[in-house]
Protein backbone atom coordinates (compact mmCIF):
# COMPACT_ATOMS: atom_id res chain seq x y z
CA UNK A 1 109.31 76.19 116.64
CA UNK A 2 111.62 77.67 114.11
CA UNK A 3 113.89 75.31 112.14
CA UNK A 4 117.20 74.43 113.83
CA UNK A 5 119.29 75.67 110.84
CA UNK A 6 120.16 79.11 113.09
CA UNK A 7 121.30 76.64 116.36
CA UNK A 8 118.71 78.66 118.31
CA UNK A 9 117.16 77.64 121.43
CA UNK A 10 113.36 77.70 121.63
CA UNK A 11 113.26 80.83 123.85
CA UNK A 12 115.67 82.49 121.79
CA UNK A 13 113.81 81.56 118.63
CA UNK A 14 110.20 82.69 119.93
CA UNK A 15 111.92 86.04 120.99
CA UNK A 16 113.31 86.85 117.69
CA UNK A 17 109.82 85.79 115.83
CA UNK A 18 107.74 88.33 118.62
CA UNK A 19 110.32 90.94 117.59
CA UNK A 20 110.37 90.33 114.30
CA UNK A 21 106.07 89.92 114.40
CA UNK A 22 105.86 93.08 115.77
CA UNK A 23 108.67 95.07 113.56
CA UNK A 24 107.97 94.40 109.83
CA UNK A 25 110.85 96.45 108.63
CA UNK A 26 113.25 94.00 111.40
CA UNK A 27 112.63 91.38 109.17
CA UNK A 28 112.92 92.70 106.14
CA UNK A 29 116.55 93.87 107.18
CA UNK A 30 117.77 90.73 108.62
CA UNK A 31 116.16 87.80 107.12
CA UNK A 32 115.49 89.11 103.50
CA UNK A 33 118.11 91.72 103.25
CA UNK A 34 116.18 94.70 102.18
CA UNK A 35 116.96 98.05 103.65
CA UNK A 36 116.11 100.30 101.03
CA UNK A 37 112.61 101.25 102.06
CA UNK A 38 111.10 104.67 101.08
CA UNK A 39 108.66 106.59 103.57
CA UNK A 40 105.18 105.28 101.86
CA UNK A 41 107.14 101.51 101.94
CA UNK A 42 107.58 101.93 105.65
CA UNK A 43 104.47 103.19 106.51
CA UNK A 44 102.80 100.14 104.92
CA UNK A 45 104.80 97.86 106.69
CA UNK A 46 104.32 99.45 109.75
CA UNK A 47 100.75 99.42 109.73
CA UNK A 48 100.25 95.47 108.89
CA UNK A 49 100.98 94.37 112.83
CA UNK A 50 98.14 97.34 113.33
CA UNK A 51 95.91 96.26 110.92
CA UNK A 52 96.11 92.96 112.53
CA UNK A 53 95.60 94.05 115.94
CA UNK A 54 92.09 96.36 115.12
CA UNK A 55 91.08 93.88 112.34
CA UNK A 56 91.28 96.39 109.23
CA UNK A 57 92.34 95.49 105.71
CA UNK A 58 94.25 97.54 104.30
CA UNK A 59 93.69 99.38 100.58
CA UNK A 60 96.08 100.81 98.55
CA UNK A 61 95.46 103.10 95.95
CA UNK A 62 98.64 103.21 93.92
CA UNK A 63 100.24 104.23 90.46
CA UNK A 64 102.72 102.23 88.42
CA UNK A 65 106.20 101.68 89.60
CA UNK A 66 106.09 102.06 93.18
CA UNK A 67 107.52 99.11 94.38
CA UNK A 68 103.98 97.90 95.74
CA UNK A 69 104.38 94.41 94.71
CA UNK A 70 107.94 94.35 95.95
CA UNK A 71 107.08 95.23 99.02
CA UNK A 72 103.31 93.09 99.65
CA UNK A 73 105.30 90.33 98.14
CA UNK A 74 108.11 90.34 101.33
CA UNK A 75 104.99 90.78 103.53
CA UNK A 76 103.97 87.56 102.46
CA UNK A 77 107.07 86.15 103.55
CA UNK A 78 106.73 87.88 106.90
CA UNK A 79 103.25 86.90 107.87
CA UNK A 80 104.08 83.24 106.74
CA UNK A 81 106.99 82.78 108.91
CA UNK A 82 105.98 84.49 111.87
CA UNK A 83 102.78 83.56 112.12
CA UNK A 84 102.51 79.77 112.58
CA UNK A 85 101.35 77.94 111.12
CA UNK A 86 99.36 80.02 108.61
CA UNK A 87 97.92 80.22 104.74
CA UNK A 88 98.75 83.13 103.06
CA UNK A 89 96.95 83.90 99.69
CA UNK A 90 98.36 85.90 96.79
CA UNK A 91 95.62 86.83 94.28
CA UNK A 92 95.02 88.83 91.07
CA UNK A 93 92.39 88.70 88.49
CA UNK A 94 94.69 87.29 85.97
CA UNK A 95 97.35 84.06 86.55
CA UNK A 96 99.68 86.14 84.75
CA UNK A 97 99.40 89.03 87.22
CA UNK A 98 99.72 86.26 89.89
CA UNK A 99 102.70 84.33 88.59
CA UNK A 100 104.91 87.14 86.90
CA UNK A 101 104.36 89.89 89.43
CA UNK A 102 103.08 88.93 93.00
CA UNK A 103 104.99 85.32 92.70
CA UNK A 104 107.79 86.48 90.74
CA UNK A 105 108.73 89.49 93.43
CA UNK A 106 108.10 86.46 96.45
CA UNK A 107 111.03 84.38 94.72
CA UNK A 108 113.22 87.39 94.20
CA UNK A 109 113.12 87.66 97.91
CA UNK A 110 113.32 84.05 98.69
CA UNK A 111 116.01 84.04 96.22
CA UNK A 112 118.00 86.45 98.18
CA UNK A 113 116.75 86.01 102.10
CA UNK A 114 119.79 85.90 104.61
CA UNK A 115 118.65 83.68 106.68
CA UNK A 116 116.76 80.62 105.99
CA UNK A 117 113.91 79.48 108.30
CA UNK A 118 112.90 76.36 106.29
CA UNK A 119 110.44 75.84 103.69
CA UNK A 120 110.44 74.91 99.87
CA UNK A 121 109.79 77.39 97.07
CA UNK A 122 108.14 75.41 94.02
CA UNK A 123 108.53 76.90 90.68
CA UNK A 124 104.59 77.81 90.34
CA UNK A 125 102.67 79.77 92.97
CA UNK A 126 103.42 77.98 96.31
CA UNK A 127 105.83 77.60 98.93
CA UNK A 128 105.65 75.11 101.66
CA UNK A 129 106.59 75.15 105.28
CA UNK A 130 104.59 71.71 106.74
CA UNK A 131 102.26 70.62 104.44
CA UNK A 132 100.58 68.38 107.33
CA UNK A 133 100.09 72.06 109.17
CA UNK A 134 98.48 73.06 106.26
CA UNK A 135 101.34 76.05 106.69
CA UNK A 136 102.26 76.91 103.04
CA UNK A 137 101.70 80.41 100.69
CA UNK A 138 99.69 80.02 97.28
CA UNK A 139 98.58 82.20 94.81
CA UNK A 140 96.11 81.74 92.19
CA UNK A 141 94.30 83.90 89.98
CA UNK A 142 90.17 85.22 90.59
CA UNK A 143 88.77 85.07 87.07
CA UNK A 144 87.49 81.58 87.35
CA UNK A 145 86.25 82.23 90.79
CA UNK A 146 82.49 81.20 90.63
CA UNK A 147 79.39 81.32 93.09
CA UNK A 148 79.23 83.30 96.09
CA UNK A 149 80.90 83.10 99.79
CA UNK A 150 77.71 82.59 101.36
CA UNK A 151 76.77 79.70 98.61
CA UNK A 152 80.38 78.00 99.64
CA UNK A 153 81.54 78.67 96.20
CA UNK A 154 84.49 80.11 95.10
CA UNK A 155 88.31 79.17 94.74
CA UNK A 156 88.73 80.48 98.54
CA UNK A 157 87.25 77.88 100.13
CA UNK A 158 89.31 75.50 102.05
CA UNK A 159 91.79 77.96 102.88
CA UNK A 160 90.50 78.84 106.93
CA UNK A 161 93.12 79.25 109.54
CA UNK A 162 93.82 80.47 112.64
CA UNK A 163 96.27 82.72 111.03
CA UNK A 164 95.65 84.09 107.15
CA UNK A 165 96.54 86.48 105.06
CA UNK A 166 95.42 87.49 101.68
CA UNK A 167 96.88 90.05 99.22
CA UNK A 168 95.06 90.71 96.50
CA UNK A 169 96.57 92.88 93.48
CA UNK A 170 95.06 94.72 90.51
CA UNK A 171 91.96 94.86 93.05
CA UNK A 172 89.97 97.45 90.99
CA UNK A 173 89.45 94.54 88.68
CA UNK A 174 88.71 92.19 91.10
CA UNK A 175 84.91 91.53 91.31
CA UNK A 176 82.80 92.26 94.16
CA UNK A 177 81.91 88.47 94.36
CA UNK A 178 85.13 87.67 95.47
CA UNK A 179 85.27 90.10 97.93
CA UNK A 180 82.62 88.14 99.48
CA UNK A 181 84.40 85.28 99.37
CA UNK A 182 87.18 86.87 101.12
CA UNK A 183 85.32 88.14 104.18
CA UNK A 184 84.53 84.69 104.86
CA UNK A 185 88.07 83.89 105.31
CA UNK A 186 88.52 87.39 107.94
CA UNK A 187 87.05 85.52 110.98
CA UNK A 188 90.35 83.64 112.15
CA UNK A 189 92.28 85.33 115.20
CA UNK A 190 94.74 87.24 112.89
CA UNK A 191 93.89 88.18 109.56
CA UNK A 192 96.06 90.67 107.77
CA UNK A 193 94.29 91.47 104.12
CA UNK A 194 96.03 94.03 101.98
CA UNK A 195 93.98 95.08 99.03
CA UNK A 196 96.22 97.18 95.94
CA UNK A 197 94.97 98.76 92.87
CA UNK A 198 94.73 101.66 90.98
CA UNK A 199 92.01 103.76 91.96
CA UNK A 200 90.39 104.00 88.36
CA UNK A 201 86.98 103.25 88.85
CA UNK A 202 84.51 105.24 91.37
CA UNK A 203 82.30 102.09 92.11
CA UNK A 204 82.66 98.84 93.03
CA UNK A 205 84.43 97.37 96.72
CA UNK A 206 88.19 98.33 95.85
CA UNK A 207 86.81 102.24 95.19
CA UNK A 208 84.24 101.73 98.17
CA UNK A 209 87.16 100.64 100.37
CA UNK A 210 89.70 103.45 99.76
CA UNK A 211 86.82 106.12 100.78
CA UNK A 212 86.50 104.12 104.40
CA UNK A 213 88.79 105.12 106.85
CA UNK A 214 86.73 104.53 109.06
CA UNK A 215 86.58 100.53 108.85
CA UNK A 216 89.57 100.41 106.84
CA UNK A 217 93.73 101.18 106.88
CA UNK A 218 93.72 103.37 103.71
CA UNK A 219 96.38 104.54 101.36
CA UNK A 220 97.13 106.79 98.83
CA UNK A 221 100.35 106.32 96.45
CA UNK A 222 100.95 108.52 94.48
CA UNK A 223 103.79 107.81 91.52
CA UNK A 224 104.58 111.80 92.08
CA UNK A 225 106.35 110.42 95.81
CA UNK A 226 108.53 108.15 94.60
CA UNK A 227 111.73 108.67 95.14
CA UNK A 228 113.05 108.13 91.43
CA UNK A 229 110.71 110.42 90.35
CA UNK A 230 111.47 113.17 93.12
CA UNK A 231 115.22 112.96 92.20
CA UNK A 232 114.91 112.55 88.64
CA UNK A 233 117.38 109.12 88.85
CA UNK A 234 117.20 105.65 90.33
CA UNK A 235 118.13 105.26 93.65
């Protein structure tokens, strides 16, 4: 049930967490404030309930300064508080890539939500709903990931629930060992997993991903669409 802080009943609650489930962007406008959303923004938002309903990840293959991080970082925020309870997972090879970007875009959004629908923010990686749900968003970094999915190693075990999501950034340095440890965690009933890099190397399973569209929701950023760089200013 969502926290009484909006004076909602429980039917009215549930309805505006189905519409807001549904309608990415609806959430992003009226609980964390953020309208200014540019075409390749919007079409990653929109296809996160899809990639949820078929069961695709999702890879992006992206340039610098695209707002990538901005955006996967309110999706995080989205998925955790309409989808309950649920573990979501922010990732990066690095703790720094974890803590400064990924983490550091999730409290600039927390910071400035509009409406608050409980939970505590902690000043490292994580942000609690109901710890007795196990209903809470971490991140960590991969680098000391060890051992193998199928051996029950790794720094992703323990994490199962009916409702995850991972986001992994940086993922064309993420190695393909903790990939496997990842599809362990895609068997719950709604998995979103967004995978974002830049699409440097021509091996490996963030380069084997983006060629996929068959299995996989695959995009292409490019830093020639943003909008900045289309009208020569910051919007």
């Amino acid at each position: 049930m969502m926290e009484n802080k909006l004076n909602l009943s429980h039917d009215q609650a549930s309805t505006l967490l189905n519409r807001w489930r549904g309608d990415p962007t609806t959430y992003f406008d009226e609980v964390l404030g953020v309208t200014a959303i540019w075409k390749l923004q919007q079409d990653l938002l929109n296809a996160c309930p899809i990639a949820i309903q078929q069961h695709k990840p999702i890879y992006v293959g992206s340039g610098h300064s695209l707002g990538k991080d901005y955006i996967c970082a309110g999706i995080s925020l989205w998925f955790l508080q309409c989808y309950r309870p649920s573990i979501v997972i922010q990732t990066a090879p690095t703790a720094r890539q974890v803590e400064k970007i990924m983490w550091g875009e999730t409290r600039v959004h927390w910071a400035n939500k509009k409406i608050d629908l409980g939970g505590i923010a902690f000043t490292t990686p994580y942000l609690e709903i109901d710890k007795d749900k196990k209903w809470y968003l971490i991140g960590f970094a991969t680098k000391e990931t060890g051992g193998s999915a199928q051996a029950g190693g790794g720094k992703f075990q323990g994490y199962h629930s009916q409702n995850n999501c991972i986001i992994v950034t940086e993922a064309q340095a993420v190695e393909d060992v903790v990939y496997d440890q990842i599809d362990a965690l895609t068997t719950s009933a709604n998995v979103l997993v967004i995978f974002i890099g830049n699409p440097t190397r021509a091996k490996g399973r963030f380069a084997k991903g983006l060629r996929d569209k068959v299995n996989n929701i695959v995009f292409n950023f490019s830093c020639l669409d943003n909008p900045n760089y289309k009208h020569k200013q910051v919007l």
